[in-house]
PDB file of N, CA and C in Angstrom:
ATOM      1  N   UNK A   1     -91.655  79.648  44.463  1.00  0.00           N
ATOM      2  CA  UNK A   1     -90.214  79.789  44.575  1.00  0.00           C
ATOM      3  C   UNK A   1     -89.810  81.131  43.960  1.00  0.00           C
ATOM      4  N   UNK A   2     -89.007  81.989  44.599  1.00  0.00           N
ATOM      5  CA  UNK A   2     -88.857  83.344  44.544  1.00  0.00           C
ATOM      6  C   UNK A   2     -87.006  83.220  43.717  1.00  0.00           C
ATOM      7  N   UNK A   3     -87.387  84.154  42.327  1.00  0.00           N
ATOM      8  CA  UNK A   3     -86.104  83.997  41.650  1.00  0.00           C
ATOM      9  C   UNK A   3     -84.958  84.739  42.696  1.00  0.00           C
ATOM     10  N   UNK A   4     -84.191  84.791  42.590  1.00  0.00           N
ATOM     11  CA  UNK A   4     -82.692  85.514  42.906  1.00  0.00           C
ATOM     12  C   UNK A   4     -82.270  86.386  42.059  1.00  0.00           C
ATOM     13  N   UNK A   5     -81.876  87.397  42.556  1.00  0.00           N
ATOM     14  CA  UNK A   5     -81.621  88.648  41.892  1.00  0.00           C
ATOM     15  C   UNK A   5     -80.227  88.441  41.236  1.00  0.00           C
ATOM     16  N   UNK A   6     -79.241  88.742  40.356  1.00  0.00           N
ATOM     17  CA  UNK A   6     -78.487  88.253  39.741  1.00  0.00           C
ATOM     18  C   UNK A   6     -76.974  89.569  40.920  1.00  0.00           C
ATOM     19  N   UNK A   7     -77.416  90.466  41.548  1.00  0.00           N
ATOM     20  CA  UNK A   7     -76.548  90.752  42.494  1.00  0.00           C
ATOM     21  C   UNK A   7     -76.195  90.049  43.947  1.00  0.00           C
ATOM     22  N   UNK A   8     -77.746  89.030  44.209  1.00  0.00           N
ATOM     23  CA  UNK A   8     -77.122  88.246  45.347  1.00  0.00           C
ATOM     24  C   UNK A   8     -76.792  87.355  44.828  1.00  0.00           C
ATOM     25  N   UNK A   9     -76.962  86.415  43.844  1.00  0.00           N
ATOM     26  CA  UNK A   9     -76.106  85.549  43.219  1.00  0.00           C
ATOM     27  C   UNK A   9     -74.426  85.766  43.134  1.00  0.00           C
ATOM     28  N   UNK A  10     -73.842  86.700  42.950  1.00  0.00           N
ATOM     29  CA  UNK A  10     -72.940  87.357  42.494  1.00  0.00           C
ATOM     30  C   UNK A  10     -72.141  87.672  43.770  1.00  0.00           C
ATOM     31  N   UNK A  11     -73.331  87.959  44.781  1.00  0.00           N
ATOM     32  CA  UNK A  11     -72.454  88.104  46.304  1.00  0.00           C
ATOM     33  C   UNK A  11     -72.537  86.865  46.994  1.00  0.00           C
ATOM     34  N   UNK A  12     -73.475  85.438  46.357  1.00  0.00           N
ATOM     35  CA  UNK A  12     -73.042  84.486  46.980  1.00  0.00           C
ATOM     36  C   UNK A  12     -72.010  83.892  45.892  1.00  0.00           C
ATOM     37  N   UNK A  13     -71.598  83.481  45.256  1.00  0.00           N
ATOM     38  CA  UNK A  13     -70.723  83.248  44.289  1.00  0.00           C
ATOM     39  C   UNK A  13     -69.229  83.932  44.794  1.00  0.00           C
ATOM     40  N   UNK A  14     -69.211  85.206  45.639  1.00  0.00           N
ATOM     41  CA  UNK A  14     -67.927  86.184  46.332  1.00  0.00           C
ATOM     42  C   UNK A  14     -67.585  85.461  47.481  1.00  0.00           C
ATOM     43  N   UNK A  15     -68.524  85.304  48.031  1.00  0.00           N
ATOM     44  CA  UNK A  15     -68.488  84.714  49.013  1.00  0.00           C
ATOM     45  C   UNK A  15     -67.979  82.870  49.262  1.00  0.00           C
ATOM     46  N   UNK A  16     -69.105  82.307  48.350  1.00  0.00           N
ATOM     47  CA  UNK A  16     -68.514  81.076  47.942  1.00  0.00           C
ATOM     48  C   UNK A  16     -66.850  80.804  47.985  1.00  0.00           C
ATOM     49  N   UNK A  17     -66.676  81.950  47.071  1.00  0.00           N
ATOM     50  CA  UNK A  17     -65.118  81.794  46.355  1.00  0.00           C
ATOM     51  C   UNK A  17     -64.333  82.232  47.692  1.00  0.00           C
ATOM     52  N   UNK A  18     -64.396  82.600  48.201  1.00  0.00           N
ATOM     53  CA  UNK A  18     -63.512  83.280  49.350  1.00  0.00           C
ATOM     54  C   UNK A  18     -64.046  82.212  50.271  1.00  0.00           C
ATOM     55  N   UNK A  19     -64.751  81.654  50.667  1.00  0.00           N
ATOM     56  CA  UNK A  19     -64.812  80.273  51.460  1.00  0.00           C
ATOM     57  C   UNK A  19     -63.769  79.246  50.890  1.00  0.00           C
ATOM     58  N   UNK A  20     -63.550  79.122  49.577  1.00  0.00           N
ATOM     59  CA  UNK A  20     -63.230  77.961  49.375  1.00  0.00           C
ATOM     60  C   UNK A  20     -61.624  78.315  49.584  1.00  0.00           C
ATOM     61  N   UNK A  21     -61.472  79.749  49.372  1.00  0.00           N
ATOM     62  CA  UNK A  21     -59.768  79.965  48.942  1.00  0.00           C
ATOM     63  C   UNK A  21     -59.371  79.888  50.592  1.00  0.00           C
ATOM     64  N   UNK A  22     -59.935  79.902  51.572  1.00  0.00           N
ATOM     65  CA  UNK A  22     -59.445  79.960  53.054  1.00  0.00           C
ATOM     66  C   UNK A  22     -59.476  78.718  53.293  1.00  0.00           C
ATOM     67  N   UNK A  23     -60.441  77.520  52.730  1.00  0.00           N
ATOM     68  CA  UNK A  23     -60.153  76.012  53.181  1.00  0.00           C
ATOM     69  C   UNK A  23     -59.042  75.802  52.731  1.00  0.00           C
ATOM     70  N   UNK A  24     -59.069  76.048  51.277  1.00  0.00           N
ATOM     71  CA  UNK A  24     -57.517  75.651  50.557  1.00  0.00           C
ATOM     72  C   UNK A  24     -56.461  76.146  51.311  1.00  0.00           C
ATOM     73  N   UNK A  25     -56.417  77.465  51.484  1.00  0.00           N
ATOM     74  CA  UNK A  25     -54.982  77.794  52.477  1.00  0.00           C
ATOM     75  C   UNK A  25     -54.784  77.044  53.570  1.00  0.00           C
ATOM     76  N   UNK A  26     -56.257  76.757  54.502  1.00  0.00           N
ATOM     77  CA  UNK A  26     -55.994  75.876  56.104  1.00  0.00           C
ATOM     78  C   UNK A  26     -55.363  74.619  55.444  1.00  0.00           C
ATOM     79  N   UNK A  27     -55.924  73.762  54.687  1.00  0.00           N
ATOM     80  CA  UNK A  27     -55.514  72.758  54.395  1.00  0.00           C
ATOM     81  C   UNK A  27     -54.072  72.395  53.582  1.00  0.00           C
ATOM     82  N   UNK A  28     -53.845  73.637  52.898  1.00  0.00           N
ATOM     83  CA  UNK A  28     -52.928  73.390  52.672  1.00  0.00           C
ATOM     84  C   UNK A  28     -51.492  73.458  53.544  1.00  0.00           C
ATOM     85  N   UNK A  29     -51.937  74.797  54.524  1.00  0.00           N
ATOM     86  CA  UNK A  29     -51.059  75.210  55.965  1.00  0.00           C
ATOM     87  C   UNK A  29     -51.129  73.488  56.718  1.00  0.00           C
ATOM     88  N   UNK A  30     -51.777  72.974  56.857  1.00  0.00           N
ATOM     89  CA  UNK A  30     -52.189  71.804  57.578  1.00  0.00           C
ATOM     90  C   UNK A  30     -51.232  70.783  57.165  1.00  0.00           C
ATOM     91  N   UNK A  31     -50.992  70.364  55.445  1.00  0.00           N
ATOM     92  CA  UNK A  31     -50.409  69.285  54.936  1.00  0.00           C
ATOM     93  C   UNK A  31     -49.305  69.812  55.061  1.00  0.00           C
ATOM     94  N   UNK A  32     -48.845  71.352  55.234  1.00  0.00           N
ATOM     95  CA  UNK A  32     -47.271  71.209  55.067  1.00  0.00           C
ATOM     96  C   UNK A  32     -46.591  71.240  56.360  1.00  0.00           C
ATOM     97  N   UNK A  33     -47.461  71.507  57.797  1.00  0.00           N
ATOM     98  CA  UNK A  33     -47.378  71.107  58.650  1.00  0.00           C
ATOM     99  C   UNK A  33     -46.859  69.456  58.931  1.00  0.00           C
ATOM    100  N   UNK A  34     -47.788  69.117  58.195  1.00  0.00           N
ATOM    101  CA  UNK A  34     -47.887  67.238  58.756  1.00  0.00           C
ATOM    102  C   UNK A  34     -46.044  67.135  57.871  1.00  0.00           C
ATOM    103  N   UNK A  35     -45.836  67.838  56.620  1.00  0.00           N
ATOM    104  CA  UNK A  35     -44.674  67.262  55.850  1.00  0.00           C
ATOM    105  C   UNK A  35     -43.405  67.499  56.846  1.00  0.00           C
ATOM    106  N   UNK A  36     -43.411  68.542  57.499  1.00  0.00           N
ATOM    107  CA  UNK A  36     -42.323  69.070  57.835  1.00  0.00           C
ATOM    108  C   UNK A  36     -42.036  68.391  59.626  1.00  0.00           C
ATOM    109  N   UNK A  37     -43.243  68.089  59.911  1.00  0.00           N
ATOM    110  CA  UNK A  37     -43.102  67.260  61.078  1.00  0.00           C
ATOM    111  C   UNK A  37     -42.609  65.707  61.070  1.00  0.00           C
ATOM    112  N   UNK A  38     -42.953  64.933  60.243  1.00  0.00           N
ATOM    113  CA  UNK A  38     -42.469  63.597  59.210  1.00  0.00           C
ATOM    114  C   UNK A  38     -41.032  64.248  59.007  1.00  0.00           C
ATOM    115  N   UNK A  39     -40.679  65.298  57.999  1.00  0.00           N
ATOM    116  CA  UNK A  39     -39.125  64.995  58.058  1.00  0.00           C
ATOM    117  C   UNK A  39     -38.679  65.924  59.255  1.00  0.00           C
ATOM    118  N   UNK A  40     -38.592  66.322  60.176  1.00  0.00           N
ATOM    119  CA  UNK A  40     -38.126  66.511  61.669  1.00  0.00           C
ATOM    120  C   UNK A  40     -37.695  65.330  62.509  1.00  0.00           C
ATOM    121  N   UNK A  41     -39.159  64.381  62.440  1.00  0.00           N
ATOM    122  CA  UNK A  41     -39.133  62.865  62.794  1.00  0.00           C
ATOM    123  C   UNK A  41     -38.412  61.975  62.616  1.00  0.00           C
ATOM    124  N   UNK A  42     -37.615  62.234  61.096  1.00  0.00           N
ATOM    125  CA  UNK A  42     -37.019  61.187  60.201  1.00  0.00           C
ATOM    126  C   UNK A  42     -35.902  61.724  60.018  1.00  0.00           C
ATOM    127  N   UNK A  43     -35.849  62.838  60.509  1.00  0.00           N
ATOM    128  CA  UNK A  43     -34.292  63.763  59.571  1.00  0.00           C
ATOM    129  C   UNK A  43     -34.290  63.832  58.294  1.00  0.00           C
ATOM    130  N   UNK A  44     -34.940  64.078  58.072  1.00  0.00           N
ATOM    131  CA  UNK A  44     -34.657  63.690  56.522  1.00  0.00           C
ATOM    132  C   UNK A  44     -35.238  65.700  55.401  1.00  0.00           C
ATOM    133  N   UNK A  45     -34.111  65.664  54.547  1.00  0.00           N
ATOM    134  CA  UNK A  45     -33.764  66.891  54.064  1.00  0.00           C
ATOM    135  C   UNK A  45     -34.685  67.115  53.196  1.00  0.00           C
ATOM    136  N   UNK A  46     -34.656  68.112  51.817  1.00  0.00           N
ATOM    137  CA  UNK A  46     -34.946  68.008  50.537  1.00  0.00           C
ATOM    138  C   UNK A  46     -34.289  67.549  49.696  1.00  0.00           C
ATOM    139  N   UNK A  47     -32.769  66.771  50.151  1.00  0.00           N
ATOM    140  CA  UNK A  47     -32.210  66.665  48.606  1.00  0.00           C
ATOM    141  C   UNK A  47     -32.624  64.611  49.276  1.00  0.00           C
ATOM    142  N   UNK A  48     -32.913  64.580  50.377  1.00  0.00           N
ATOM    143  CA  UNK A  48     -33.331  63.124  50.573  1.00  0.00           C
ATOM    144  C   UNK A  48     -34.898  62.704  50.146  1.00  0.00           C
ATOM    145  N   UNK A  49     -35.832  63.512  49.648  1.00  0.00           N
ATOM    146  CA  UNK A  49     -36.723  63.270  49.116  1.00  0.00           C
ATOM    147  C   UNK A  49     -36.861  63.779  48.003  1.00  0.00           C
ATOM    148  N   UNK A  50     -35.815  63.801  46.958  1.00  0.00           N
ATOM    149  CA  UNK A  50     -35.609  64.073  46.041  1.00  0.00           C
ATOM    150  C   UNK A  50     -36.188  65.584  45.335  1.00  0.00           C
ATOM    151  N   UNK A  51     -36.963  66.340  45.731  1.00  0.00           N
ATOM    152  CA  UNK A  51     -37.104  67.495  45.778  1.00  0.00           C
ATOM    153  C   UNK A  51     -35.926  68.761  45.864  1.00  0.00           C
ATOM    154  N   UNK A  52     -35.934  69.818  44.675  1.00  0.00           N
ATOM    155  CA  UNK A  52     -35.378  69.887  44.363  1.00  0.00           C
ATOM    156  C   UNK A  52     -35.659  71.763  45.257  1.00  0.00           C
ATOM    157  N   UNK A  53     -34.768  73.135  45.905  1.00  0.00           N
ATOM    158  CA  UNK A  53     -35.147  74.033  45.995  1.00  0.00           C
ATOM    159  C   UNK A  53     -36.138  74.851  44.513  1.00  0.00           C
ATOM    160  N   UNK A  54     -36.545  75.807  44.914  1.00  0.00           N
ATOM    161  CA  UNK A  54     -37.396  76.364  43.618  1.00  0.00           C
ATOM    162  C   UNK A  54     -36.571  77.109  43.236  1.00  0.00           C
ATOM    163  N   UNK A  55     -36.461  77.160  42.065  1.00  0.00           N
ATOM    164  CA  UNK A  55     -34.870  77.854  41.663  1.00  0.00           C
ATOM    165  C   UNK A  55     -35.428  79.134  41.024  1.00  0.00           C
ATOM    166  N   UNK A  56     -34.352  80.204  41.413  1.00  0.00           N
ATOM    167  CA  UNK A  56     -34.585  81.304  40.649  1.00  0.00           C
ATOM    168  C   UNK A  56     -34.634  81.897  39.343  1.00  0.00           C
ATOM    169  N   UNK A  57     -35.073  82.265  38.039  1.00  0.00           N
ATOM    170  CA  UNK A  57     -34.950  82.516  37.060  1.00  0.00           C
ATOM    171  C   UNK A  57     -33.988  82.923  36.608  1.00  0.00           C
ATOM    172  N   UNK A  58     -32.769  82.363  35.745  1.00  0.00           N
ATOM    173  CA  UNK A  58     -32.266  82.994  35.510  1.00  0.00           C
ATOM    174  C   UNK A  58     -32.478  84.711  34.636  1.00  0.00           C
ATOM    175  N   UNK A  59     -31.819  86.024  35.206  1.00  0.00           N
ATOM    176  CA  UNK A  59     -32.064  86.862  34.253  1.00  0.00           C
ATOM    177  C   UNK A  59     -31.554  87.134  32.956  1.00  0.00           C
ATOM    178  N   UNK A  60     -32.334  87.375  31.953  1.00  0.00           N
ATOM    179  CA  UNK A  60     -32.321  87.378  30.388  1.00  0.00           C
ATOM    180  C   UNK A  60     -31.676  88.595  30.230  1.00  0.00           C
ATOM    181  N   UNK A  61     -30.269  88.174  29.537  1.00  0.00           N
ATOM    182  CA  UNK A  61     -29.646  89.138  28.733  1.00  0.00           C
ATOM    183  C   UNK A  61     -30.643  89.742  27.914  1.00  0.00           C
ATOM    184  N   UNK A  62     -30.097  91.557  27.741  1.00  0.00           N
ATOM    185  CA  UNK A  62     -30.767  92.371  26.566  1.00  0.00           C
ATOM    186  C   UNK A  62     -30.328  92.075  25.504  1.00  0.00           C
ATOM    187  N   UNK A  63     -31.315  91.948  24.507  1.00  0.00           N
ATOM    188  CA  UNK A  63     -31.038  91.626  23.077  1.00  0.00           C
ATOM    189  C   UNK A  63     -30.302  92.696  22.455  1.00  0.00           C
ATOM    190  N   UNK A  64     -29.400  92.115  22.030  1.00  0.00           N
ATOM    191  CA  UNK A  64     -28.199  93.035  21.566  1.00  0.00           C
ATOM    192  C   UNK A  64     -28.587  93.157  20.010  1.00  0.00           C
ATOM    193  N   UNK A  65     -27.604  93.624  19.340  1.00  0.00           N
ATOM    194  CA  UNK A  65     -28.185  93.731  17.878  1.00  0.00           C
ATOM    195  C   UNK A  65     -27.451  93.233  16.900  1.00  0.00           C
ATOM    196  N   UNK A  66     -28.280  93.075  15.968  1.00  0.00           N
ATOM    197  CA  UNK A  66     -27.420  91.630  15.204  1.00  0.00           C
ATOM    198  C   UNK A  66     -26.779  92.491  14.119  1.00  0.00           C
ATOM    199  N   UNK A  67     -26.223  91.452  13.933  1.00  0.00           N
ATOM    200  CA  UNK A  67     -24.782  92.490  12.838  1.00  0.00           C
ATOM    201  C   UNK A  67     -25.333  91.907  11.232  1.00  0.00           C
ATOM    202  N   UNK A  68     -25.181  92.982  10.276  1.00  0.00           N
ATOM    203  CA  UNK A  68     -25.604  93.336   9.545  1.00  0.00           C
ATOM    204  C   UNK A  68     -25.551  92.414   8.330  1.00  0.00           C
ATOM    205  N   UNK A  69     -26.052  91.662   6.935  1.00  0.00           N
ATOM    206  CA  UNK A  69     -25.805  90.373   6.845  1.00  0.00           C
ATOM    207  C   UNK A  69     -26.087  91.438   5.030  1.00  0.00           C
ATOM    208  N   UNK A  70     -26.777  92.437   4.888  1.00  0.00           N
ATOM    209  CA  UNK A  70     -26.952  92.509   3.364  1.00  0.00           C
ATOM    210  C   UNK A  70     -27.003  94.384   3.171  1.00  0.00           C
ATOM    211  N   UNK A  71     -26.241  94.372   2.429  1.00  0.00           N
ATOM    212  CA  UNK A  71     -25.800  96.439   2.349  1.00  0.00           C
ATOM    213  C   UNK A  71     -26.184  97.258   0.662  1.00  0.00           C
ATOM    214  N   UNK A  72     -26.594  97.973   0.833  1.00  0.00           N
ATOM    215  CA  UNK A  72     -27.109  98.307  -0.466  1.00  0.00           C
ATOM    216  C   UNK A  72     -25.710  99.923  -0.959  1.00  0.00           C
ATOM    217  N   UNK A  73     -25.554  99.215  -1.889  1.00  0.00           N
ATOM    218  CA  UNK A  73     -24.006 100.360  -2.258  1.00  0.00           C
ATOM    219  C   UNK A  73     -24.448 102.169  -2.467  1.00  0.00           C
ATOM    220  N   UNK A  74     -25.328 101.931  -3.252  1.00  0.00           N
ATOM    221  CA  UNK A  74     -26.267 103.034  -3.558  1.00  0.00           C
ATOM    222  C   UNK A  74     -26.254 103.833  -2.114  1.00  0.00           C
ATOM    223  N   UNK A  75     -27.028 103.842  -1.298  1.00  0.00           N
ATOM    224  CA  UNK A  75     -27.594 104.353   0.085  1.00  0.00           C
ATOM    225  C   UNK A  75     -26.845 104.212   1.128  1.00  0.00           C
ATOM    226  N   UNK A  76     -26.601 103.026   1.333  1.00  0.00           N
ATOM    227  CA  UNK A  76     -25.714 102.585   2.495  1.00  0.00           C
ATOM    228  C   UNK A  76     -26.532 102.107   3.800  1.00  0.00           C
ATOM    229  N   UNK A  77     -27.666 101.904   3.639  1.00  0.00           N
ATOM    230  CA  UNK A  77     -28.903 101.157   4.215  1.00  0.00           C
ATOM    231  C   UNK A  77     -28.332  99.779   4.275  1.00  0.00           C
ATOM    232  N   UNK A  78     -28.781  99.151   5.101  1.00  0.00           N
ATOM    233  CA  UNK A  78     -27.809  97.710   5.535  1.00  0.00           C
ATOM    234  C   UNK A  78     -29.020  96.695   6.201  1.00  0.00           C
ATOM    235  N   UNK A  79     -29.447  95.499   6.163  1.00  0.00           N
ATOM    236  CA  UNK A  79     -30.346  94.677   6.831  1.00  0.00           C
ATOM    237  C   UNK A  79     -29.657  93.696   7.286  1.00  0.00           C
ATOM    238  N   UNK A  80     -30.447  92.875   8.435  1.00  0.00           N
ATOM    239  CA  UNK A  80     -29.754  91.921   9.278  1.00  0.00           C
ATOM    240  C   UNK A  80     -30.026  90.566   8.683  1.00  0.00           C
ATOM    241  N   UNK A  81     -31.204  90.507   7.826  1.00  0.00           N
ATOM    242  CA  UNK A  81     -31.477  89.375   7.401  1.00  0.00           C
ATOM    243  C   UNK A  81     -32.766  88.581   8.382  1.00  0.00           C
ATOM    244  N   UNK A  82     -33.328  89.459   8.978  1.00  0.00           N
ATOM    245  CA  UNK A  82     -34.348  89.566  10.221  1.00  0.00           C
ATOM    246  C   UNK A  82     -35.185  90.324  10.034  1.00  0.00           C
ATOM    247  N   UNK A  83     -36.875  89.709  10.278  1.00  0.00           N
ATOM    248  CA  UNK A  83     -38.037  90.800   9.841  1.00  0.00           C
ATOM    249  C   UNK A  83     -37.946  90.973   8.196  1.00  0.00           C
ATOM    250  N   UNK A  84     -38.896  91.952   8.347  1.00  0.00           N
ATOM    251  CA  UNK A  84     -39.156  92.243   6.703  1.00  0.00           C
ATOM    252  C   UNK A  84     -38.248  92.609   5.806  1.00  0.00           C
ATOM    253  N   UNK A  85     -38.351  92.303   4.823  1.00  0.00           N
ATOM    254  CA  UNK A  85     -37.339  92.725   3.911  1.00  0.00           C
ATOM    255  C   UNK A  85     -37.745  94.198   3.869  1.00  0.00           C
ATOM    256  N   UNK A  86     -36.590  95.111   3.568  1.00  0.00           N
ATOM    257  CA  UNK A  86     -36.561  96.623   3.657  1.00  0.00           C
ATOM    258  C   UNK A  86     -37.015  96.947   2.214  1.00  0.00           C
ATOM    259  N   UNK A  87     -37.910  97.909   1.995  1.00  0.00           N
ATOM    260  CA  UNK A  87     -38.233  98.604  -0.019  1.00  0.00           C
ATOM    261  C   UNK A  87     -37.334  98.157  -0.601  1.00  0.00           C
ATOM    262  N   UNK A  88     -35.875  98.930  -0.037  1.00  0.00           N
ATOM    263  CA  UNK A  88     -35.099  99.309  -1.038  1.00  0.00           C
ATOM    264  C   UNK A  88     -34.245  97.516  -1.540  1.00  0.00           C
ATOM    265  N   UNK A  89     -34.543  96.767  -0.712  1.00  0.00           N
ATOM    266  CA  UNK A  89     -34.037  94.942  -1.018  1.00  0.00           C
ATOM    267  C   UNK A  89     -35.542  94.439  -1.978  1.00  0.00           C
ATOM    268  N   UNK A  90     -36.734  94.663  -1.713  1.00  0.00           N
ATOM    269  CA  UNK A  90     -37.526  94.107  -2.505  1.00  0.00           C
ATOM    270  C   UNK A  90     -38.070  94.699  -3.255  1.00  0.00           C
ATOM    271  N   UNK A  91     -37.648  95.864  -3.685  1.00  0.00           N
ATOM    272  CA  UNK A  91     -37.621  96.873  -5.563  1.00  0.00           C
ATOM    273  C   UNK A  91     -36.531  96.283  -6.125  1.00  0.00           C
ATOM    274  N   UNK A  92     -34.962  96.164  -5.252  1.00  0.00           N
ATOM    275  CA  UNK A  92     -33.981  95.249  -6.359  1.00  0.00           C
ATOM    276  C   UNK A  92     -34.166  94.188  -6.475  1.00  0.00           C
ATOM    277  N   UNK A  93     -35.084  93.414  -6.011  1.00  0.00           N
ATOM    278  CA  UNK A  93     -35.382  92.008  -5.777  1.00  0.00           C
ATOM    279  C   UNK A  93     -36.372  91.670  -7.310  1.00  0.00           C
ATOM    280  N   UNK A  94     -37.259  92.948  -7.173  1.00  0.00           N
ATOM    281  CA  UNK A  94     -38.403  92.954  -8.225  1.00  0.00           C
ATOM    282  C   UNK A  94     -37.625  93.100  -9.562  1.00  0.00           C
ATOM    283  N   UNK A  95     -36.507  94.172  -9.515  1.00  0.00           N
ATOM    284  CA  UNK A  95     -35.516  94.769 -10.481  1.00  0.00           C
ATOM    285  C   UNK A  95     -35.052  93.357 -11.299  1.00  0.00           C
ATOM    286  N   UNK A  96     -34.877  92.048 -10.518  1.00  0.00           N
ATOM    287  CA  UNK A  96     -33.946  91.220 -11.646  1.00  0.00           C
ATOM    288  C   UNK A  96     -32.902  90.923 -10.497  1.00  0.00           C
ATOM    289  N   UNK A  97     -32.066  91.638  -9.794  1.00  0.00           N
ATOM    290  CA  UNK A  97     -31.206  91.703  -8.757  1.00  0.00           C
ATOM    291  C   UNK A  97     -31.506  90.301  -7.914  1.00  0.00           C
ATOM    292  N   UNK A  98     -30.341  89.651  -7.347  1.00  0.00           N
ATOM    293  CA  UNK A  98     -30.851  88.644  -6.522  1.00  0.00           C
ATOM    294  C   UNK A  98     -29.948  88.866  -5.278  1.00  0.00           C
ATOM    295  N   UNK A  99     -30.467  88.427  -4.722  1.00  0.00           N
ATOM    296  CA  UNK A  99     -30.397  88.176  -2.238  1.00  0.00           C
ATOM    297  C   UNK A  99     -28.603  88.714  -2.539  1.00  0.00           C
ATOM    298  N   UNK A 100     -27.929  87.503  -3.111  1.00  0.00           N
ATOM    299  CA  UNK A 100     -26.346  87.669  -2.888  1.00  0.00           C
ATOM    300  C   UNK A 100     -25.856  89.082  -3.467  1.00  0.00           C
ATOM    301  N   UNK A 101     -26.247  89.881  -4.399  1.00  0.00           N
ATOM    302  CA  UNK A 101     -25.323  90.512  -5.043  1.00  0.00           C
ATOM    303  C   UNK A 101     -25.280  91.652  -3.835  1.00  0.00           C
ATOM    304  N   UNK A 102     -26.202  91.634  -2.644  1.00  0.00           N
ATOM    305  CA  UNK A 102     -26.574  92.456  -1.338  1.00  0.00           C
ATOM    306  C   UNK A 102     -25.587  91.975   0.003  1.00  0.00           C
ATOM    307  N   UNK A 103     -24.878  90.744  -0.188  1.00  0.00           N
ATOM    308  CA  UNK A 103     -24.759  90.199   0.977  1.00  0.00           C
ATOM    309  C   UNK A 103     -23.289  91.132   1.016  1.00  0.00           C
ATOM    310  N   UNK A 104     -23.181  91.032   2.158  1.00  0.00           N
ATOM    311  CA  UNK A 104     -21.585  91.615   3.061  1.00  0.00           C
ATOM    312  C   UNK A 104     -20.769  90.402   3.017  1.00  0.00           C
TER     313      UNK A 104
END
């Protein structure tokens, strides 16, 4: 018994896969055939088989920017209270200073 080279493996494995993805399409072309002939037959809609259209995504607002929640008097450097705390909040933090004496 004669091994297989690991490039015809690789081109039957291409091949394989592309056999199988063309049954799947016939068959699947096939079942939605049979569906759409059944409701032709029957009259019958999508909102009568409870199926719903595929709905479009709504599009996502741009993240706007958040308004400012803690201000340092000194500098005038300002944080949202989001992400890392900034140096100049966790040296006064280290200082003795606490969160509120920062807040707006």
């Amino acid at each position: 018994m004669s091994k297989a080279s690991l490039s015809d493996l690789l081109a039957q494995k291409a091949a394989l896969e592309k056999q199988i993805a063309e049954t799947q399409r016939e068959q699947r072309s096939d079942a939605i055939a049979k569906v759409k002939a059944l409701m032709a037959e029957y009259g019958l809609t999508l909102a009568d088989i409870g199926s719903k259209a595929p709905a479009t995504p709504l599009p996502r607002k741009p993240a706007g920017k958040v308004a400012a929640k803690y201000h340092n008097p000194a500098t005038g450097d300002t944080w949202s209270g989001r992400g890392l705390k900034p140096k100049w909040l966790t040296a006064a933090l280290a200082a003795g200073r606490s969160l509120s004496d920062f807040a707006i």
